[in-house]
Protein backbone atom coordinates (compact mmCIF):
# COMPACT_ATOMS: atom_id res chain seq x y z
CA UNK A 1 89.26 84.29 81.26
CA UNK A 2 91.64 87.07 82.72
CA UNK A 3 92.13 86.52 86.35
CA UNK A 4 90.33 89.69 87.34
CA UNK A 5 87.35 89.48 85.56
CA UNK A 6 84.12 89.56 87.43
CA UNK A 7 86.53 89.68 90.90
CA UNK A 8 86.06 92.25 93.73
CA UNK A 9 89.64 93.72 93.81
CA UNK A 10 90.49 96.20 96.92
CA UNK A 11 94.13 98.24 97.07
CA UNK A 12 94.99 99.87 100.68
CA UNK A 13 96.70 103.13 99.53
CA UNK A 14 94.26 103.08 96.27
CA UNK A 15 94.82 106.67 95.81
CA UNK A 16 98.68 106.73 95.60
CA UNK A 17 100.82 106.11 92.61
CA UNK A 18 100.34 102.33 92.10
CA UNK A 19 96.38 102.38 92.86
CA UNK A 20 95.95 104.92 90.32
CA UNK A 21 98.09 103.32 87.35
CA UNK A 22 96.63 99.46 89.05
CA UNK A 23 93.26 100.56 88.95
CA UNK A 24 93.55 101.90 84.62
CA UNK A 25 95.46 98.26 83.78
CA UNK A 26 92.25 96.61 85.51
CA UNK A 27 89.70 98.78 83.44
CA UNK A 28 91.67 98.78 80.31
CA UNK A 29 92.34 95.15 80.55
CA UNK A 30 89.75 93.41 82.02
CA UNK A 31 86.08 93.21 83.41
CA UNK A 32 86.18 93.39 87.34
CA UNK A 33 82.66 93.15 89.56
CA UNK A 34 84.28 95.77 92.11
CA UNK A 35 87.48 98.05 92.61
CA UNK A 36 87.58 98.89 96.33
CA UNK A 37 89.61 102.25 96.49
CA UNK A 38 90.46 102.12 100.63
CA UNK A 39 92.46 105.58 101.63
CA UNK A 40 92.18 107.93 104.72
CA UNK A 41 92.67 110.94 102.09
CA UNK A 42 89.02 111.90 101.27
CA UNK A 43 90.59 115.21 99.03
CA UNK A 44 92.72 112.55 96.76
CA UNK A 45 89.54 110.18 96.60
CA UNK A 46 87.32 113.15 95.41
CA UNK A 47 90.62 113.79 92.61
CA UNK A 48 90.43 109.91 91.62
CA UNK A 49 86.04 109.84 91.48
CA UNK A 50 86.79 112.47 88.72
CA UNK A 51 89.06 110.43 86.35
CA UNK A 52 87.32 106.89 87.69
CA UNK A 53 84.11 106.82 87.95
CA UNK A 54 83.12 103.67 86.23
CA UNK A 55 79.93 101.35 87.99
CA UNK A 56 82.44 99.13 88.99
CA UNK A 57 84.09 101.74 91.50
CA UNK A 58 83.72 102.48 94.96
CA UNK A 59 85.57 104.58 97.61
CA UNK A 60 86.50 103.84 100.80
CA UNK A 61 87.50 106.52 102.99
CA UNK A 62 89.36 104.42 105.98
CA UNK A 63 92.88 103.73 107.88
CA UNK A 64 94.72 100.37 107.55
CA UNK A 65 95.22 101.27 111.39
CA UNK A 66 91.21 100.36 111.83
CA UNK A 67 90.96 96.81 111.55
CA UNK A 68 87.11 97.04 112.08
CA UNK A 69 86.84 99.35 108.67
CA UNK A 70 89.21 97.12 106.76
CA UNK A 71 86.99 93.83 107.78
CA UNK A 72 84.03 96.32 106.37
CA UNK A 73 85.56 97.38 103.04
CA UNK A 74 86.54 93.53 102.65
CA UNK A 75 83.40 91.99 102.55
CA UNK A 76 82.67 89.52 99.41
CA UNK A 77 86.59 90.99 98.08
CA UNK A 78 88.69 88.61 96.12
CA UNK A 79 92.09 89.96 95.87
CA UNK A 80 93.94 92.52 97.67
CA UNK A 81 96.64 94.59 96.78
CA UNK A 82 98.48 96.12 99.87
CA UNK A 83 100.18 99.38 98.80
CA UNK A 84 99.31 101.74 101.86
CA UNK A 85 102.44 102.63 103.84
CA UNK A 86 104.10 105.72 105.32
CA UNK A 87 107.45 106.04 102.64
CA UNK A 88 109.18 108.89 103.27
CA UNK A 89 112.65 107.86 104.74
CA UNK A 90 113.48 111.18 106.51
CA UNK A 91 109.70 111.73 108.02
CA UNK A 92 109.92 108.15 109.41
CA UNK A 93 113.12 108.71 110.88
CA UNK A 94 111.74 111.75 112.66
CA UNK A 95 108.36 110.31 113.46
CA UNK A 96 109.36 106.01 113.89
CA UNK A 97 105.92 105.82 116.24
CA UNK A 98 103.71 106.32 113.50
CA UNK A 99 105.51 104.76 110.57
CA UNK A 100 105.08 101.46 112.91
CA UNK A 101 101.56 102.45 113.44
CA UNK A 102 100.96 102.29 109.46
CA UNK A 103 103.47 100.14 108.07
CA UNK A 104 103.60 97.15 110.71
CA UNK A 105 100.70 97.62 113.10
CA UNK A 106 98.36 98.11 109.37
CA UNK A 107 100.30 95.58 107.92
CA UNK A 108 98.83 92.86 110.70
CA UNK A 109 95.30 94.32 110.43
CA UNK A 110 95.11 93.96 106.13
CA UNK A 111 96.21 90.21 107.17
CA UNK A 112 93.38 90.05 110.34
CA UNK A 113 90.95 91.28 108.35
CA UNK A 114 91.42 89.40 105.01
CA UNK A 115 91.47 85.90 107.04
CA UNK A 116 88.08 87.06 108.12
CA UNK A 117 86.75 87.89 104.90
CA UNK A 118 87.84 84.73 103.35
CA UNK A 119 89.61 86.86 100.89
CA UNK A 120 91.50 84.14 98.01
CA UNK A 121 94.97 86.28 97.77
CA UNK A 122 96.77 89.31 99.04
CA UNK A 123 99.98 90.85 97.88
CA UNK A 124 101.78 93.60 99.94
CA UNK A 125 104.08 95.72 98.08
CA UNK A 126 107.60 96.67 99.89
CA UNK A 127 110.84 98.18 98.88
CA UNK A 128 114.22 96.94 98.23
CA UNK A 129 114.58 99.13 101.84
CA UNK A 130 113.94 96.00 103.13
CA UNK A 131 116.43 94.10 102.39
CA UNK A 132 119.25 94.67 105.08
CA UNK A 133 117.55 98.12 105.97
CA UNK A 134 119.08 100.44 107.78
CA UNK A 135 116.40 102.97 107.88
CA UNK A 136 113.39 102.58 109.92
CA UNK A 137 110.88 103.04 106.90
CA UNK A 138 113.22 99.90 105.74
CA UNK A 139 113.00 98.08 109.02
CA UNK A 140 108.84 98.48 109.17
CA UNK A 141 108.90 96.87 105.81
CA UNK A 142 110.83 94.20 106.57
CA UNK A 143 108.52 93.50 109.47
CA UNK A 144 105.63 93.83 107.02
CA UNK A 145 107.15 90.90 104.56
CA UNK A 146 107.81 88.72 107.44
CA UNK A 147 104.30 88.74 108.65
CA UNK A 148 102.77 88.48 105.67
CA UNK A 149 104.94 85.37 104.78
CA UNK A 150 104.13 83.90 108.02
CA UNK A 151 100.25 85.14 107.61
CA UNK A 152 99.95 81.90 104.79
CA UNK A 153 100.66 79.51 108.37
CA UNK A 154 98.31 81.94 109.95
CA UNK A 155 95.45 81.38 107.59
CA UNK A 156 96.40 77.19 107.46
CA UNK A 157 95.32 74.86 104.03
CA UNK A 158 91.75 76.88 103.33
CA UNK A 159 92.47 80.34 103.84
CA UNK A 160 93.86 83.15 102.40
CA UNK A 161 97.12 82.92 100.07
CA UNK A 162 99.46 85.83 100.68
CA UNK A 163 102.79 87.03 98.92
CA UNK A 164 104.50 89.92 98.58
CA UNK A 165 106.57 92.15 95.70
CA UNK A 166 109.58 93.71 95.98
CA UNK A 167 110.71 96.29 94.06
CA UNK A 168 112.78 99.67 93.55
CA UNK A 169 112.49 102.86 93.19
CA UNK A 170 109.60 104.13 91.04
CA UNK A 171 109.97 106.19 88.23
CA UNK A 172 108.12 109.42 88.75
CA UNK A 173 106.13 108.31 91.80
CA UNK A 174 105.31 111.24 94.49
CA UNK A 175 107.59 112.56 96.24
CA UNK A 176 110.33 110.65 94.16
CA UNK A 177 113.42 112.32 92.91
CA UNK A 178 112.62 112.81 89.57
CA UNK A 179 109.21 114.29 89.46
CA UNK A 180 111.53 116.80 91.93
CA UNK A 181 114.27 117.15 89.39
CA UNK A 182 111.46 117.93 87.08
CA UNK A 183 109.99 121.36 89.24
CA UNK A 184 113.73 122.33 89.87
CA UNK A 185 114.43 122.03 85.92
CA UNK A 186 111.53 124.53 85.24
CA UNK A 187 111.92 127.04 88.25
CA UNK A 188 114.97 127.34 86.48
CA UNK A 189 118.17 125.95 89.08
CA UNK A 190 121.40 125.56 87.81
CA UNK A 191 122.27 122.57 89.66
CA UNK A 192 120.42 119.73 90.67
CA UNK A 193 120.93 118.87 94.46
CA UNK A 194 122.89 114.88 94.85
CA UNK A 195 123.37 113.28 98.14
CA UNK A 196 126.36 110.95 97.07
CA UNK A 197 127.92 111.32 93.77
CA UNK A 198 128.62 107.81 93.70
CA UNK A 199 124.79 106.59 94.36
CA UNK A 200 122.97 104.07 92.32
CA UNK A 201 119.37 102.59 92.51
CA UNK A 202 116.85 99.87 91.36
CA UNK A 203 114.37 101.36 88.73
CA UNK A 204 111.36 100.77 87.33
CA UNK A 205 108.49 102.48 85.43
CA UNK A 206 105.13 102.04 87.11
CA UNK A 207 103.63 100.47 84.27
CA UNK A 208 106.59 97.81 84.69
CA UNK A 209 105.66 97.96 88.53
CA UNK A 210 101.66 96.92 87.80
CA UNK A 211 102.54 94.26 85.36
CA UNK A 212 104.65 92.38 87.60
CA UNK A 213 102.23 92.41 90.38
CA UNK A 214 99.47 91.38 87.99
CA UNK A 215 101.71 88.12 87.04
CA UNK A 216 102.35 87.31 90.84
CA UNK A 217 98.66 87.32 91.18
CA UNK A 218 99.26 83.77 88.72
CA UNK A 219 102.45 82.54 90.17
CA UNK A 220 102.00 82.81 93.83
CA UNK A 221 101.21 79.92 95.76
CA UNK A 222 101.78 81.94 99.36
CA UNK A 223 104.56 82.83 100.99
CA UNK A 224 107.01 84.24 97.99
CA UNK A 225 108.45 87.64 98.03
CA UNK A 226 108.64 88.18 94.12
CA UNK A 227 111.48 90.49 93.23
CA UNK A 228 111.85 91.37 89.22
CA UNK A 229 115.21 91.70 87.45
CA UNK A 230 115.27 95.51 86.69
CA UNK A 231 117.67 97.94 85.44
CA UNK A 232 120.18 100.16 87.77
CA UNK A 233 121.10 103.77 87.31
CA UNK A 234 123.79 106.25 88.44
CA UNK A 235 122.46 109.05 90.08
CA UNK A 236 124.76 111.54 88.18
CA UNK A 237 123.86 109.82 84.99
CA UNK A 238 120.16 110.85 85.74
CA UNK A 239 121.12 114.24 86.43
CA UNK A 240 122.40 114.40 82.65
CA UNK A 241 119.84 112.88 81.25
CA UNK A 242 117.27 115.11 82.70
CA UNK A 243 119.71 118.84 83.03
CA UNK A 244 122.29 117.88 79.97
CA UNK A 245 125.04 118.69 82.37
CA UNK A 246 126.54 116.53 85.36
CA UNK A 247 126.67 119.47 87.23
CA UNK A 248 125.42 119.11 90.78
CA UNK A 249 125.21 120.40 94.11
CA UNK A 250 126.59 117.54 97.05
CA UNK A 251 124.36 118.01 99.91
CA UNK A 252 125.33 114.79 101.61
CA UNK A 253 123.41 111.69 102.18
CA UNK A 254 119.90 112.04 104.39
CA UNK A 255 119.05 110.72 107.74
CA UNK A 256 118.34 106.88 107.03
CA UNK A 257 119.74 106.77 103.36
CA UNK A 258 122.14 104.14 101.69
CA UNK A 259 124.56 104.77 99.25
CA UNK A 260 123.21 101.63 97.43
CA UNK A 261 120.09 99.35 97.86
CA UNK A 262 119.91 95.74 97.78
CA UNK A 263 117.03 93.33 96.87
CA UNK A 264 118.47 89.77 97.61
CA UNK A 265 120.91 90.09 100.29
CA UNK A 266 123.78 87.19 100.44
CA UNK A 267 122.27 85.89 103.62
CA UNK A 268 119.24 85.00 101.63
CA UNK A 269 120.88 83.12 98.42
CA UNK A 270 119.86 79.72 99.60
CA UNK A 271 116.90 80.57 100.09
CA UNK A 272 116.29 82.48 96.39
CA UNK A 273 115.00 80.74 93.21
CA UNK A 274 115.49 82.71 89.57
CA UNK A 275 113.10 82.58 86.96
CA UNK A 276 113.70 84.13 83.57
CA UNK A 277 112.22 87.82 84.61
CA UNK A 278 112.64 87.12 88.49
CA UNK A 279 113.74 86.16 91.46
CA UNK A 280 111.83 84.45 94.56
CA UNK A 281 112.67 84.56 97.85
CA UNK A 282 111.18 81.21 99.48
CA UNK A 283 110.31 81.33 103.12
CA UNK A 284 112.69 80.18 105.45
CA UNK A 285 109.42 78.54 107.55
CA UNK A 286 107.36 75.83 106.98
CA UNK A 287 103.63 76.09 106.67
CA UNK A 288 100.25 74.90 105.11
CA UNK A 289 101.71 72.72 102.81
CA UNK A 290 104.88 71.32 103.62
CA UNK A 291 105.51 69.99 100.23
CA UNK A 292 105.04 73.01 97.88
CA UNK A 293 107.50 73.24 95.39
CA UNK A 294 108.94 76.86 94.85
CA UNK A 295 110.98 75.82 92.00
CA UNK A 296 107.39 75.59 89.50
CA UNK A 297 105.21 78.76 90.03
CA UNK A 298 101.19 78.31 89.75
CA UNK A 299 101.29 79.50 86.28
CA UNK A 300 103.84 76.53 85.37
CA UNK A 301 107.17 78.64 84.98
CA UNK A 302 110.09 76.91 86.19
CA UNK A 303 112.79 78.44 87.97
CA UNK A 304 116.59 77.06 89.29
CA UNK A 305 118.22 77.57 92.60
CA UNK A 306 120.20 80.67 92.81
CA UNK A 307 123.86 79.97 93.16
CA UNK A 308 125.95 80.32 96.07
CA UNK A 309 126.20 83.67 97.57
CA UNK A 310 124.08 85.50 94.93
CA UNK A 311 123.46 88.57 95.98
CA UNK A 312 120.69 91.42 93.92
CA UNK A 313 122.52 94.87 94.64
CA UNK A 314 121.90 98.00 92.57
CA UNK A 315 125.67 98.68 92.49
CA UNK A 316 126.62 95.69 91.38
CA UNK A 317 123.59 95.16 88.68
CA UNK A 318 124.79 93.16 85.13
CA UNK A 319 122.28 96.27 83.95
CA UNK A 320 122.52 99.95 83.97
CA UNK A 321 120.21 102.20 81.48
CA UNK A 322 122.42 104.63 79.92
CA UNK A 323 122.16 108.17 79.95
CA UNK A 324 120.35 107.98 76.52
CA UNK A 325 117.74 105.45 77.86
CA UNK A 326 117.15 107.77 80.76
CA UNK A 327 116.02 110.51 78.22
CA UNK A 328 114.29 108.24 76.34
CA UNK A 329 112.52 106.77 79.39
CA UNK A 330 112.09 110.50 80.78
CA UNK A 331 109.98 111.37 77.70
CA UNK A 332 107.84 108.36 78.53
CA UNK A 333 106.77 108.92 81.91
CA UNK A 334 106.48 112.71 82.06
């Protein structure tokens, strides 16, 4: 039986990105009772009704700031997939008040709200911004793992079992840099605009992206961050791929940006286990079950301790994709 099959599924942020590509994997691949679509975006729900509109679908207009509507929407719900949040580095930067609103203060009501609805499991998505942020979008999400690692103590032996994924940047997501690259190509200017010529980031398609949360749902036993092993690239090596020229325009790095990102810092090695595809982060509390054993996942893969001072950094990545894979994978997700 596939895991989601007659389940009530709900995503926070349903209409972004992720929900849309989450929400074809679950029709394509299996035979859910309900998708919950929960978004405060009524114009982008009336977009999604038109390309879902399958029995199984319903729409949600609501705030993860309104703990009352999220108990609502997660009546008789299964799973939940937490991918609302306020991303934009530069915009939180400018307006921190409300990124906390959404990403923290929303954060604590999904986990409020799911521990009242009995819901089985809950994974949050967050960013490799997390890791040693130095942003305040990366801060909020930091915030957002910890409590929902510390939610599984929350929620005790019965309750709800929550995890989270980590990941980097996604490959043509809105408002990333290539879809922009893309516009700039056609309206026809010469050079591509580069903060740093010497940046480099995680990456990963968002069909990639949905897979790996759609394992976690079978590996987590509560309290993991799951973090896949994914690919780096060179920002100037992009710009080739997608102009044919490494010319660029340096128009230094913005408010809140690093030069590199980071998805396992060093302080958290002893605390990291790697599995073949991945790497978990175990919590650093104790809670529920004082005896689960991180090293064997719930769908029996077994992992190893990482080794001393392991750190996952996008500059320092064993993997790069080339500027021929970055065509290649250009083609793909246009």
């Amino acid at each position: 039986m596939n895991n989601f099959d007659g389940r009530s599924i709900l995503i926070t942020g349903g209409t972004g990105s992720f929900g849309k590509r989450f929400v074809r994997y679950l029709l394509a691949k299996s035979d859910p009772m309900k998708i919950i679509i929960y978004s405060r975006d009524e114009l982008k729900q009336y977009e999604m009704q038109q390309k879902f509109s399958e029995p199984c679908m319903r729409y949600f207009i609501g705030d993860v700031r309104d703990k009352e509507r999220l108990k609502t929407a997660m009546q008789g719900v299964d799973y939940v997939v937490h991918a609302a949040a306020l991303k934009q580095v530069p915009a939180a930067e400018y307006n921190p008040n409300e990124c906390i609103k959404t990403n923290i203060n929303g954060a604590q009501n999904v986990i409020d709200a799911a521990i009242a609805c009995n819901v089985s499991r809950v994974i949050a998505l967050s960013t490799d911004k997390a890791a040693n942020p130095v942003n305040l979008y990366g801060a909020t999400k930091l915030a957002s793992d910890k409590l929902f690692v510390a939610a599984n103590n929350i929620s005790g032996a019965k309750g709800p079992r929550f995890s989270v994924v980590r990941y980097g940047n996604v490959v043509g997501s809105r408002g990333s840099v290539v879809p922009l690259y893309r516009k700039m190509i056609r309206d026809g200017v010469e050079k591509l605009p580069v903060t740093h010529a010497e940046m480099t980031r995680f990456w990963i398609t968002l069909d990639e992206g949905v897979e790996f949360v759609v394992k976690n749902f079978d590996r987590m036993q509560g309290g993991e961050i799951f973090v896949p092993k994914i690919p780096s690239i060179r920002i100037l090596d992009l710009v080739e791929a997608m102009s044919g020229s490494r010319e660029h325009e340096l128009i230094g790095i913005r408010p809140g940006e690093k030069l590199h990102e980071l998805m396992v810092p060093e302080e958290m090695a002893h605390h990291t286990v790697e599995f073949d595809d991945h790497y978990v982060i175990t919590p650093a509390i104790k809670f529920f079950d004082k005896n689960v054993n991180y090293l064997k996942n719930k769908a029996g893969e077994k992992g190893r301790p990482a080794t001393d001072k392991f750190e996952y950094h996008s500059g320092r990545n064993p993997y790069f994709l080339s500027v021929k894979e970055l065509k290649e994978l250009d083609k793909v997700t246009e």
